[in-house]
N, C-alpha and C. Protein backbone atom coordinates (compact mmCIF):
# COMPACT_ATOMS: atom_id res chain seq x y z
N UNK A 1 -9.60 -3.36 -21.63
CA UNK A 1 -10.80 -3.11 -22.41
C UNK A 1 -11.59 -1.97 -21.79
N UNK A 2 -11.68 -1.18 -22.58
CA UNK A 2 -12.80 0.14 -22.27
C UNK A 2 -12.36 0.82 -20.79
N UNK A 3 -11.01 0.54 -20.74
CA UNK A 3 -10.33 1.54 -19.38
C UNK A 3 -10.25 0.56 -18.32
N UNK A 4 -11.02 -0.53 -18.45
CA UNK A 4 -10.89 -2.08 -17.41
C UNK A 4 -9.41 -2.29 -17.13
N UNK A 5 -9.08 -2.35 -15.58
CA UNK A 5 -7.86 -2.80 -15.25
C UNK A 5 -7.89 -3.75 -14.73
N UNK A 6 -7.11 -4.99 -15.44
CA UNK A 6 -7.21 -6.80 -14.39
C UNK A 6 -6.28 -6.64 -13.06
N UNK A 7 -6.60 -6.94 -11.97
CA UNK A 7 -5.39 -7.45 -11.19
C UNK A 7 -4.28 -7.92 -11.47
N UNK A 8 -3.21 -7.62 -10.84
CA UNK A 8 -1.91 -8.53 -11.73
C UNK A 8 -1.31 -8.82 -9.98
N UNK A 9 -1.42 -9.45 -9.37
CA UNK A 9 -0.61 -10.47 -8.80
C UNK A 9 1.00 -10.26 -8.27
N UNK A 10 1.72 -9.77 -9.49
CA UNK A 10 3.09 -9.40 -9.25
C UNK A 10 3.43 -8.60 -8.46
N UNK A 11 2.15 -7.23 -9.02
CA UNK A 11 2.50 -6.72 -8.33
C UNK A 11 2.00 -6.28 -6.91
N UNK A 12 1.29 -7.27 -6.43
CA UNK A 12 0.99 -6.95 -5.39
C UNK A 12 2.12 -7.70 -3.90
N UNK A 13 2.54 -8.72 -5.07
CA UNK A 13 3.56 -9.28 -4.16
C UNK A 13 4.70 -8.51 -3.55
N UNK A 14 5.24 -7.42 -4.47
CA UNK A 14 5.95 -6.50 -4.95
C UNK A 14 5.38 -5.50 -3.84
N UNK A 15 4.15 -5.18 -3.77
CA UNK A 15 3.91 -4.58 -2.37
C UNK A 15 4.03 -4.47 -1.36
N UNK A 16 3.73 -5.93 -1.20
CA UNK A 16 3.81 -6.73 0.17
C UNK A 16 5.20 -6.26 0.29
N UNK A 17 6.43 -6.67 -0.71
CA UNK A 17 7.80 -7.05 -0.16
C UNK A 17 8.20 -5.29 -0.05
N UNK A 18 7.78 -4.62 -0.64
CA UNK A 18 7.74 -3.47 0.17
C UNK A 18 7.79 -3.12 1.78
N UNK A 19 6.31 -3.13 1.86
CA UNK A 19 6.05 -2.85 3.25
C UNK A 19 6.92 -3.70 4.27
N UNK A 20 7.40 -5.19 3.65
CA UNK A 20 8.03 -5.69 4.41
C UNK A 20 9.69 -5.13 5.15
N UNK A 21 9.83 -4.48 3.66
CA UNK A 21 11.21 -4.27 3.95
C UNK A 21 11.10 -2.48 4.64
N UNK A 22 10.01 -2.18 4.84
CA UNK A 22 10.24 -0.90 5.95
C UNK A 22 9.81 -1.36 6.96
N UNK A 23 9.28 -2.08 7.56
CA UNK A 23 8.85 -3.28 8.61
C UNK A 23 10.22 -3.53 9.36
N UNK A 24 10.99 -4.38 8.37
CA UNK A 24 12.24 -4.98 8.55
C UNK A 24 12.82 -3.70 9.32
N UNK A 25 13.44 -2.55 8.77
CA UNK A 25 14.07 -1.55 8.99
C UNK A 25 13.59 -1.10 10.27
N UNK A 26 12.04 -0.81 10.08
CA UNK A 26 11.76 -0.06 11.63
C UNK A 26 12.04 -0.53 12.65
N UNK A 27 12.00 -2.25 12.46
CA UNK A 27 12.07 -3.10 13.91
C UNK A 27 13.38 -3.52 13.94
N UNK A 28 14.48 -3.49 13.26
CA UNK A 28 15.98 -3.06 13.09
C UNK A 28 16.59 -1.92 14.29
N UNK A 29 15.39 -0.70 14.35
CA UNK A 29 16.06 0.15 15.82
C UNK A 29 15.01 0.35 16.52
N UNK A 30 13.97 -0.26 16.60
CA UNK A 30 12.81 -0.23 17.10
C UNK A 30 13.28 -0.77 18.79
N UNK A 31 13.26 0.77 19.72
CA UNK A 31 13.14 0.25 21.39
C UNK A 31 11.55 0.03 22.24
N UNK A 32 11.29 -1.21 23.00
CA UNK A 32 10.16 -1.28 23.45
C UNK A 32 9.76 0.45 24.38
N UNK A 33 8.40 0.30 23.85
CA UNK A 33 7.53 1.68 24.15
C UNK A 33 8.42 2.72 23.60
N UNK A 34 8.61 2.99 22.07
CA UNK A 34 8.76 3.56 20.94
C UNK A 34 7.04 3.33 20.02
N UNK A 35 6.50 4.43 20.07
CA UNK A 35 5.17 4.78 19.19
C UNK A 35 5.82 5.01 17.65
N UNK A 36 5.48 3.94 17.15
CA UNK A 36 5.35 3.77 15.27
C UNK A 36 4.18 4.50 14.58
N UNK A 37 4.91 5.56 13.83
CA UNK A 37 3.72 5.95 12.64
C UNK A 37 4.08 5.55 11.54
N UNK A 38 2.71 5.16 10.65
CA UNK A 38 3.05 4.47 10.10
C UNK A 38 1.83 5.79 8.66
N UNK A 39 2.50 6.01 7.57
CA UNK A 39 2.18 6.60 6.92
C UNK A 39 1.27 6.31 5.87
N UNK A 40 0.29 6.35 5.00
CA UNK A 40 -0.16 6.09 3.78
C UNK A 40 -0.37 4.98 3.40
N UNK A 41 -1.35 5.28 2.45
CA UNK A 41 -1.67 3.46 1.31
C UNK A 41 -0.51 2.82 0.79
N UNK A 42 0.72 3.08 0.82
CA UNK A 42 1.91 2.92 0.38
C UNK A 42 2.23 1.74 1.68
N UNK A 43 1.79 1.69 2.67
CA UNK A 43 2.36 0.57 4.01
C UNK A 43 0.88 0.11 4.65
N UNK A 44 0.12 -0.32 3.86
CA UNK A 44 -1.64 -0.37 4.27
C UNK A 44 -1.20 -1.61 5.46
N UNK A 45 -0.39 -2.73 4.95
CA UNK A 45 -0.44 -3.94 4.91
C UNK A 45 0.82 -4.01 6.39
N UNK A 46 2.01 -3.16 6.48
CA UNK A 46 3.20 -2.84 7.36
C UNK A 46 2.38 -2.93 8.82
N UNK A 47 1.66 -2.04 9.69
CA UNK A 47 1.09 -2.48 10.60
C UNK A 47 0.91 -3.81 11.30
N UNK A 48 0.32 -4.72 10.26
CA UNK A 48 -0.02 -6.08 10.68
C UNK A 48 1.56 -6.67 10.44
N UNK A 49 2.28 -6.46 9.75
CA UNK A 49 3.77 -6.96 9.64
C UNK A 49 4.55 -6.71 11.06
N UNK A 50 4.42 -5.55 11.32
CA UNK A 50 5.12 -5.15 12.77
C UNK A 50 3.93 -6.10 14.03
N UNK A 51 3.16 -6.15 13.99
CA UNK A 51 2.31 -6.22 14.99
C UNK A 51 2.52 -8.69 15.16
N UNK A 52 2.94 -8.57 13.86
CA UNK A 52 3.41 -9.91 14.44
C UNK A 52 4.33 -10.32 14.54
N UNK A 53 5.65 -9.43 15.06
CA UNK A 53 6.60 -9.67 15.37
C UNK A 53 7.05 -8.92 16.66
N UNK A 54 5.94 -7.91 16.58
CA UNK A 54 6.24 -7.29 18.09
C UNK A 54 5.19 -6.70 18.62
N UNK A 55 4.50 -7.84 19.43
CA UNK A 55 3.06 -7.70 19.71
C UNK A 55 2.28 -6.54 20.38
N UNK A 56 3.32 -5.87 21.37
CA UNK A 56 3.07 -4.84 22.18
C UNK A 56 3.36 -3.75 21.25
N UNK A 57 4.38 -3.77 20.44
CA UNK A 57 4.47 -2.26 19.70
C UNK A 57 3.54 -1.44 19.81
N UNK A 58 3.47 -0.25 20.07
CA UNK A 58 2.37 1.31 19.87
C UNK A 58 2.69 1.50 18.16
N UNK A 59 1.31 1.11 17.41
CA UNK A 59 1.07 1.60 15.88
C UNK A 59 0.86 2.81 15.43
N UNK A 60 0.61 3.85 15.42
CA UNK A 60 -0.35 4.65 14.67
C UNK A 60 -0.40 4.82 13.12
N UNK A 61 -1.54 4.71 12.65
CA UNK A 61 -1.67 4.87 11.07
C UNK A 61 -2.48 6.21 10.46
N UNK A 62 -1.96 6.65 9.83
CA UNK A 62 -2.87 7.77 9.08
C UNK A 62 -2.66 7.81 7.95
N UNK A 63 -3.78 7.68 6.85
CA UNK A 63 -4.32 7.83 5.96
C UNK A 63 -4.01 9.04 4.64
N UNK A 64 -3.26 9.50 4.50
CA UNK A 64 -3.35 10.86 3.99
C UNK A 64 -4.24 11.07 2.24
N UNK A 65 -4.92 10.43 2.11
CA UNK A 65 -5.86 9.67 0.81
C UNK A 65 -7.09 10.03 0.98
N UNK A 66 -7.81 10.34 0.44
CA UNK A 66 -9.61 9.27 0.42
C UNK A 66 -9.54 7.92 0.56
N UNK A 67 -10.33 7.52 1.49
CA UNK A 67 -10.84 6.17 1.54
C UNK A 67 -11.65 5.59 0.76
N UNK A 68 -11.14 4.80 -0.27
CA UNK A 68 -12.76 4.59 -1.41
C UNK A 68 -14.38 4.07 -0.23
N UNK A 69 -15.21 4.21 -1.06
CA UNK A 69 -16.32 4.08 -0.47
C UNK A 69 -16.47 2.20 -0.34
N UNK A 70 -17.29 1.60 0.58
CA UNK A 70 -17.32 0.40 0.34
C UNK A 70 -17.73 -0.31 -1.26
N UNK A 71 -18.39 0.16 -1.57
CA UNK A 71 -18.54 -0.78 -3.01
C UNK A 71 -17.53 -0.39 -4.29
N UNK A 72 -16.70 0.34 -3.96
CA UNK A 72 -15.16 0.11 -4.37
C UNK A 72 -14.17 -0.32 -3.91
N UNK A 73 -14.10 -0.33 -2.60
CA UNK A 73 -13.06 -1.34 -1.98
C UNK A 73 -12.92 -2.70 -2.30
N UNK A 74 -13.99 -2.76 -2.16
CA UNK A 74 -14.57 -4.40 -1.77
C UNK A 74 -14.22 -4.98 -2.93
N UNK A 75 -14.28 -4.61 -4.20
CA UNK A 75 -13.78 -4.95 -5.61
C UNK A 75 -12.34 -5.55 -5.76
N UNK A 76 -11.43 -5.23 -4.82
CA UNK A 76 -10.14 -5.55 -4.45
C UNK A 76 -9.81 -6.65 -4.17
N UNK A 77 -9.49 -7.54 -4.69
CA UNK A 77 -9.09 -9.10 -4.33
C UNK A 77 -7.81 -9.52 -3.10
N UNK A 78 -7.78 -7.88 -2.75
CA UNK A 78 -6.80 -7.82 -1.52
C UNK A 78 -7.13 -6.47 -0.54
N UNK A 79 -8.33 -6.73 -0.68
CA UNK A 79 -9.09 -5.74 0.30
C UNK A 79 -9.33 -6.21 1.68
N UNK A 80 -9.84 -7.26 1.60
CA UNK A 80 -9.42 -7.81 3.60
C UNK A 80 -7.89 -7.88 4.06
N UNK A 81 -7.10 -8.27 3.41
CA UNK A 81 -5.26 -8.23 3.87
C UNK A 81 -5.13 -6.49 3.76
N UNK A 82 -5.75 -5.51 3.11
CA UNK A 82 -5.50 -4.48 3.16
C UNK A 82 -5.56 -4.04 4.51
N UNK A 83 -7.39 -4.10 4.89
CA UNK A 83 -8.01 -4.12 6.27
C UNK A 83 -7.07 -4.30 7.42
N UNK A 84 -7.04 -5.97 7.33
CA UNK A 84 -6.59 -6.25 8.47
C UNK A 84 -4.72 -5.45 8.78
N UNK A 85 -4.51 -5.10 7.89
CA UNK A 85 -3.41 -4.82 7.88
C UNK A 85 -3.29 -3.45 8.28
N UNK A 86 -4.49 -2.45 8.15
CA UNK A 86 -5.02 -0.93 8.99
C UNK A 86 -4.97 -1.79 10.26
N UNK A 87 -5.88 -2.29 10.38
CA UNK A 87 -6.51 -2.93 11.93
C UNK A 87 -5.38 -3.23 13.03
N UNK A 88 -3.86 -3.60 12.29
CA UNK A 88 -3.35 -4.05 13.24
C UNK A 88 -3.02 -2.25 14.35
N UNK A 89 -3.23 -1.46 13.65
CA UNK A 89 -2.74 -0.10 14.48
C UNK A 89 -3.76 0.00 15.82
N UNK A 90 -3.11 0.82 16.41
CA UNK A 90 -3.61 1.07 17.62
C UNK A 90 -4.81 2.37 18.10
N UNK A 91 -4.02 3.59 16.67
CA UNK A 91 -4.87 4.19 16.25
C UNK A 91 -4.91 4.56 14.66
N UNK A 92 -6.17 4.64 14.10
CA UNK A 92 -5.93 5.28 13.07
C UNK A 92 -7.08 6.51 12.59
N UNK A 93 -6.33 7.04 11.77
CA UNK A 93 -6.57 8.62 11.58
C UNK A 93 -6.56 8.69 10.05
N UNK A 94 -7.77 9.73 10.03
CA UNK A 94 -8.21 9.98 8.53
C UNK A 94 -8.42 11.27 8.07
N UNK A 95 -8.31 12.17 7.34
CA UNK A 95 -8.64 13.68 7.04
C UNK A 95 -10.17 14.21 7.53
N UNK A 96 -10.83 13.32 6.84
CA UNK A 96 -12.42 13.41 7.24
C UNK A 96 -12.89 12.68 7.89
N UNK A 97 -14.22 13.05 7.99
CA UNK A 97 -15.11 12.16 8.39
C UNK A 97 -15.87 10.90 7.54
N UNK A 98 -16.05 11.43 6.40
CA UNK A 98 -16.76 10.56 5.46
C UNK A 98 -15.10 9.67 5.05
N UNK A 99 -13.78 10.03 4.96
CA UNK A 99 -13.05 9.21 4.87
C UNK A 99 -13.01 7.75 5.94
N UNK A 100 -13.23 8.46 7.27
CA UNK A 100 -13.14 7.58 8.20
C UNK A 100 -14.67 6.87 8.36
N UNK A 101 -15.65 6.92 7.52
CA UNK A 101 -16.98 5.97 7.65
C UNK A 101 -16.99 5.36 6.66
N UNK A 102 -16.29 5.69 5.12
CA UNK A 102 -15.83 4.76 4.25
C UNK A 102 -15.05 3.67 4.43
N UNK A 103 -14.35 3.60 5.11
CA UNK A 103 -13.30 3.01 5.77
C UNK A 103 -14.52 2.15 6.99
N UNK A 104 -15.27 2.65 8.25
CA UNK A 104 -16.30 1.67 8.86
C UNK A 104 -16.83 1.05 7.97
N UNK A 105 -17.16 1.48 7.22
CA UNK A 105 -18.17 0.62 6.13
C UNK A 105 -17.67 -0.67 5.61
N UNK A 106 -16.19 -0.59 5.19
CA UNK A 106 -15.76 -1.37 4.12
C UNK A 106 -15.53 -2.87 5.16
């Protein structure tokens, strides 16, 4: 309605099993103290996937996107699993600045 998009569920599962299955792969030849980058909104969620299966892993994440601002994120009914799923990195990296305080904010 009027450009309104509902959540659909499927496919977010469909996401998840994404990120899972490059997760799977990385930690397939993954040697301890090997630094993981981990690319784009495309693996938001992959970080926290690796990080509980191999606690010490070195993460890095970068962003290559805009970060929506908080009162668009937050609209996301999978915006904290998004989060925590940045969070599990060790570092992460953003183009800007206002990308990377959109991102504090949220």
């Amino acid at each position: 309605t009027n450009g309104e998009r509902k959540f659909d569920s499927k496919f977010w599962f469909a996401y998840r099993a994404a990120n899972l299955a490059f997760a799977d792969t990385v930690l397939s030849i993954y040697q301890p103290g090997d630094l993981v980058w981990v690319q784009d909104y495309h693996l938001m969620v992959m970080p926290a996937l690796l990080r509980a299966r191999c606690p010490r892993a070195r993460i890095g994440f970068f962003l290559h996107v805009p970060f929506p601002s908080s009162d668009v994120f937050r609209v996301l009914p999978v915006a904290a699993e998004l989060l925590r799923g940045v969070l599990n990195s060790d570092l992460i990296g953003f183009h800007t600045y206002d990308y990377a305080h959109h991102f504090l904010s949220a």
